[in-house]
Protein backbone atom coordinates (compact mmCIF):
# COMPACT_ATOMS: atom_id res chain seq x y z
CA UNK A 1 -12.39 9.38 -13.99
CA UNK A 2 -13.33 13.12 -12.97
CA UNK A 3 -10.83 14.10 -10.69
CA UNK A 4 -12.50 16.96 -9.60
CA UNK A 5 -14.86 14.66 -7.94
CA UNK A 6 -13.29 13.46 -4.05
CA UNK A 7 -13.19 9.59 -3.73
CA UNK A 8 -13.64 8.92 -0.37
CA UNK A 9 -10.16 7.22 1.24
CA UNK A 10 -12.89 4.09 2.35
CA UNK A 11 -13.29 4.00 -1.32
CA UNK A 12 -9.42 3.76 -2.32
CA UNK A 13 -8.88 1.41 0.78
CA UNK A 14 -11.07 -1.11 -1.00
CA UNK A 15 -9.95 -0.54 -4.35
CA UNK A 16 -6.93 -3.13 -3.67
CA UNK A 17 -8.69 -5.81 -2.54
CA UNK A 18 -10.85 -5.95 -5.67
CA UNK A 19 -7.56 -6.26 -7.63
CA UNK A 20 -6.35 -8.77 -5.28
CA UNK A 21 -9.90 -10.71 -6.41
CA UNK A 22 -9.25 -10.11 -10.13
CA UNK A 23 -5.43 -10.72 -9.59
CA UNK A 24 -5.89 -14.64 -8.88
CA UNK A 25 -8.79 -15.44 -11.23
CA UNK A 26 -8.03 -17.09 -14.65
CA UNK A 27 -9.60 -15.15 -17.12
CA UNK A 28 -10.04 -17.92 -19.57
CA UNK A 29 -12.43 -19.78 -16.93
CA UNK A 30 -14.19 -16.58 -15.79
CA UNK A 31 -13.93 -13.90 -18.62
CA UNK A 32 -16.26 -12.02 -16.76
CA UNK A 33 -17.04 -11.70 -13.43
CA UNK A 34 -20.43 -9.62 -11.56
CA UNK A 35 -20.45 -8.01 -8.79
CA UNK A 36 -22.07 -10.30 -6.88
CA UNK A 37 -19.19 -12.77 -6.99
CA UNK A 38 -16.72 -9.88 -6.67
CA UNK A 39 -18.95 -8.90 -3.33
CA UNK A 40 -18.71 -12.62 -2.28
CA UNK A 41 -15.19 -12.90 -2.42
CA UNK A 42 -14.25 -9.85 -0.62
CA UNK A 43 -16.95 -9.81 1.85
CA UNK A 44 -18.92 -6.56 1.02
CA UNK A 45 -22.15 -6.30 -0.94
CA UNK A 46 -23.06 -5.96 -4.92
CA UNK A 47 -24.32 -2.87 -4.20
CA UNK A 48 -20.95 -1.65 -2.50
CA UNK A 49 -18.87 -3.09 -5.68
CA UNK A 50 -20.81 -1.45 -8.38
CA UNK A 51 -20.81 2.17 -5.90
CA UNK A 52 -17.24 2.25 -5.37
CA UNK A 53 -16.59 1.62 -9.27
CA UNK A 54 -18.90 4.75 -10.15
CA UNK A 55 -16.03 6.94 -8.91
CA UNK A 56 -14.12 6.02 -12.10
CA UNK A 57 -16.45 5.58 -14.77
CA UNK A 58 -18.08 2.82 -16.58
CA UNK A 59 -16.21 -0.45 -16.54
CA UNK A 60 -19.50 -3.17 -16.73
CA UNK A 61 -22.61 -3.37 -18.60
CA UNK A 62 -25.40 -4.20 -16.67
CA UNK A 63 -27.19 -7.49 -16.16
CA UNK A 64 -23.63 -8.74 -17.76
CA UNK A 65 -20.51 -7.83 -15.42
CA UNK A 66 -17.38 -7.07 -16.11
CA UNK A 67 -14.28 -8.01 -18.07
CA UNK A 68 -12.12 -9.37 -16.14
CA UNK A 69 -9.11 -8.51 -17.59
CA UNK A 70 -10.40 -5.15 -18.44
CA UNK A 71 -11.44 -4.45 -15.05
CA UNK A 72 -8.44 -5.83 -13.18
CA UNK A 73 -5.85 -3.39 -15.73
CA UNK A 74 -8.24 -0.12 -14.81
CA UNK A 75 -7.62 -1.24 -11.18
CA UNK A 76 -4.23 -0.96 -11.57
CA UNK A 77 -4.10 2.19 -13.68
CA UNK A 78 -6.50 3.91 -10.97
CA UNK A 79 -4.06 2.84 -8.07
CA UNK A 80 -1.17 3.72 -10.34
CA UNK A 81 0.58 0.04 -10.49
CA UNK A 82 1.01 0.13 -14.07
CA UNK A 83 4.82 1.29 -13.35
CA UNK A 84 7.19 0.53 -10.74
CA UNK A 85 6.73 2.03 -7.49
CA UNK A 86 9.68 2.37 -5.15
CA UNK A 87 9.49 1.61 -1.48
CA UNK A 88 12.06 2.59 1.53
CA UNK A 89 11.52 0.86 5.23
CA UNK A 90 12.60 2.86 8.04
CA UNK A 91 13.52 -0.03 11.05
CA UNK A 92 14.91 -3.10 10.16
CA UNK A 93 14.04 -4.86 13.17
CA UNK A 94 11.29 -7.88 13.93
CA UNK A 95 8.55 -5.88 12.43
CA UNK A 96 10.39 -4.48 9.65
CA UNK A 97 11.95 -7.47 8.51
CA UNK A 98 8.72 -9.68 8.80
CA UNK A 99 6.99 -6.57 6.91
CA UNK A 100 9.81 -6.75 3.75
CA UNK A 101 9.39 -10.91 3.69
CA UNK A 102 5.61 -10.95 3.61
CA UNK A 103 5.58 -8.60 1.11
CA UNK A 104 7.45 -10.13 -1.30
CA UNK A 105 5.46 -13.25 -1.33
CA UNK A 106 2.73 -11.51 -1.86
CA UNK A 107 1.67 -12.55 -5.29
CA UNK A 108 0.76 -8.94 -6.11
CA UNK A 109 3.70 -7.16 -4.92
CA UNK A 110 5.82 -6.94 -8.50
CA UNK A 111 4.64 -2.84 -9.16
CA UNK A 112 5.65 -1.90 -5.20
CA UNK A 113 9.37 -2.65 -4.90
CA UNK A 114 10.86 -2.17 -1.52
CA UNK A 115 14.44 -1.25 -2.91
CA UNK A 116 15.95 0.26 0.69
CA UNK A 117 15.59 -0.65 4.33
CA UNK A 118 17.40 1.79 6.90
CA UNK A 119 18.52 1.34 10.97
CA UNK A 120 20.76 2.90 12.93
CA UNK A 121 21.80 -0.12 14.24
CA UNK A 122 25.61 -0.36 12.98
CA UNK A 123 25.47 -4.75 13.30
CA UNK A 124 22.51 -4.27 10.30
CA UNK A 125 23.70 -2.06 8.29
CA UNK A 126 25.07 -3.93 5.04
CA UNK A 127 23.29 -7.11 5.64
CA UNK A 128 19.89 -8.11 3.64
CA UNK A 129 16.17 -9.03 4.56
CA UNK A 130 15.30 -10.92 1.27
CA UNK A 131 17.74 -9.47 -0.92
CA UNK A 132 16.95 -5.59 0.17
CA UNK A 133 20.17 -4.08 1.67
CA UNK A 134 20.09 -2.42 4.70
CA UNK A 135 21.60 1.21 4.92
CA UNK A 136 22.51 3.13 8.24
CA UNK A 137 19.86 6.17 8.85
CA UNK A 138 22.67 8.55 7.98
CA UNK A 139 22.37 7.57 4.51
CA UNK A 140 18.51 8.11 4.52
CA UNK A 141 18.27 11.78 2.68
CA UNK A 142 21.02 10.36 -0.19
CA UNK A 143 19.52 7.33 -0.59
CA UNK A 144 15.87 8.38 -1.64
CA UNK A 145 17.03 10.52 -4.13
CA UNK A 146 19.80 8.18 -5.40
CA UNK A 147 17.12 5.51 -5.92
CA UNK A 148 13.97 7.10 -6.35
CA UNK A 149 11.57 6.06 -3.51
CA UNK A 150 8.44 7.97 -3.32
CA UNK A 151 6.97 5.59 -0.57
CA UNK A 152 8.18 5.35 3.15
CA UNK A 153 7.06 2.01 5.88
CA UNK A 154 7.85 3.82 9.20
CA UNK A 155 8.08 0.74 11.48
CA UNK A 156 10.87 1.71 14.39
CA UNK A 157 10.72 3.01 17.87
CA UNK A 158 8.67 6.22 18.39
CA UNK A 159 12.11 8.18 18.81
CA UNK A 160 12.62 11.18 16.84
CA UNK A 161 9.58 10.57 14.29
CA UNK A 162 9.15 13.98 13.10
CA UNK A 163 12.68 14.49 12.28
CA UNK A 164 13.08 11.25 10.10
CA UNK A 165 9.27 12.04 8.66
CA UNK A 166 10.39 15.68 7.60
CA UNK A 167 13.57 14.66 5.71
CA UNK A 168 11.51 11.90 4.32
CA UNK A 169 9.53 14.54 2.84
CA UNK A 170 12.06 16.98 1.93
CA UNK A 171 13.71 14.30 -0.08
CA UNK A 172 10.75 13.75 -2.12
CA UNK A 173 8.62 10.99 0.03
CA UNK A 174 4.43 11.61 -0.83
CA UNK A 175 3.13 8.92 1.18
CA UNK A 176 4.05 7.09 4.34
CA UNK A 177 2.34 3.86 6.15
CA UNK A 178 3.04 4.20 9.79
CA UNK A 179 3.33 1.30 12.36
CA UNK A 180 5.07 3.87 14.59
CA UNK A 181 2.64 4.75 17.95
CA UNK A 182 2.75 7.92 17.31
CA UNK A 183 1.45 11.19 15.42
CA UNK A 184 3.25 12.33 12.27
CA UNK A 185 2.44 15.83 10.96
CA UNK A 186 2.93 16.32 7.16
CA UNK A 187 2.51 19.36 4.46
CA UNK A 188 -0.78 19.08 2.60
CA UNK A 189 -0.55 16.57 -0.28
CA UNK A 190 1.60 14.05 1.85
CA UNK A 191 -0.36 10.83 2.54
CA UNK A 192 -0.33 9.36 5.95
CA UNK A 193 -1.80 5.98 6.57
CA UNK A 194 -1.46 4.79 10.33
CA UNK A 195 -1.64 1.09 11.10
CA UNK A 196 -1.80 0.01 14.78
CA UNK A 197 -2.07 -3.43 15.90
CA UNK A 198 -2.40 -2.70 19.29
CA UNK A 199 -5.42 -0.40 18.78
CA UNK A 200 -6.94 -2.78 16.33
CA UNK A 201 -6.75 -5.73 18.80
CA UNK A 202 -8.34 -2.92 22.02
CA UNK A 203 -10.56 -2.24 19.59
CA UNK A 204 -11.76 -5.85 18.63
CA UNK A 205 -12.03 -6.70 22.09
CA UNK A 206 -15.23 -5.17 22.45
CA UNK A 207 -16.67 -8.29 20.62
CA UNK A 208 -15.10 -10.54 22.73
């Protein structure tokens, strides 16, 4: 892959759910797999498939397809799940606890480990949401560095955001997915990917 050339986020965004494809498909009954079937099970086009793949190189042959196998470890290598990524949630409430359980039933979920959910709720705090401990927000700036979580799921009231996001950051944080409603301003470098349900469902109305 050149890095010097800019993937478009669109491009990354998609990225996961062509391992997700790959992820549940038994290579010994479909060794290799074209993009047209990759474009049918995710819902985009060949076209799209064999575009976004052009960001990283090679991976097919054409009027073939590509190796499975192959294909789904370069997916993971691109999106950096070959190694254990470590995951903090900030609100252990209905969202954040729904959040923790559906994602470790996902069947892909082994590389992302959420290993720390905070609260400053003092009834939470030492109780678990499927096995991950919950720590008061006091312990927040310790605990990142004590266990190494370079990830952050914001999902709490929209009460003192920036201050929680800034220590996130000056604790080592380099990416956060926020359900909180509101804006989040980080240093360059720091991604921030917002997730609304509210404005997706306003926005999905217009088809209604």
């Amino acid at each position: 892959m050149n890095r010097d050339k800019k993937v478009p986020d669109v491009v990354i965004r998609r990225l996961p759910l062509y391992l997700r494809v790959l992820s549940v498909i038994d290579p010994a009954e479909l060794p290799i797999i074209s993009s047209e079937q990759m474009a049918t099970m995710v819902g985009t086009s060949s076209v799209q498939v064999r575009k976004d793949l052009s960001y990283f190189g090679v991976f097919g042959k054409q009027g073939v397809g590509y190796h499975t196998v192959s294909l789904k470890d370069e997916l993971r290598r691109i999106l950096k799940l070959d190694r254990e990524v470590r995951v903090g949630l900030i609100g252990a409430g209905n969202l954040g606890a729904a959040l923790v359980r559906y994602h470790q039933r996902s069947p892909v979920h082994k590389p992302l480990q959420i290993v720390a959910l905070f609260d400053n709720d003092e009834k939470k705090v030492g109780r678990k949401v499927a096995e991950v401990e919950i720590y008061h927000i006091d312990q927040l700036s310790v605990k990142i560095r004590e266990l190494n979580i370079k990830m952050m799921i914001l999902a709490f009231p929209a009460v003192n955001v920036q201050e929680i996001v800034d220590a996130c950051v000056e604790n080592g944080i380099t990416s956060f997915l926020n359900f909180v409603p509101a804006s989040i301003k980080t240093p360059p470098g720091i991604k921030v990917q917002n997730s609304d349900v509210t404005l997706d469902l306003q926005s999905l109305a217009y088809y209604t």
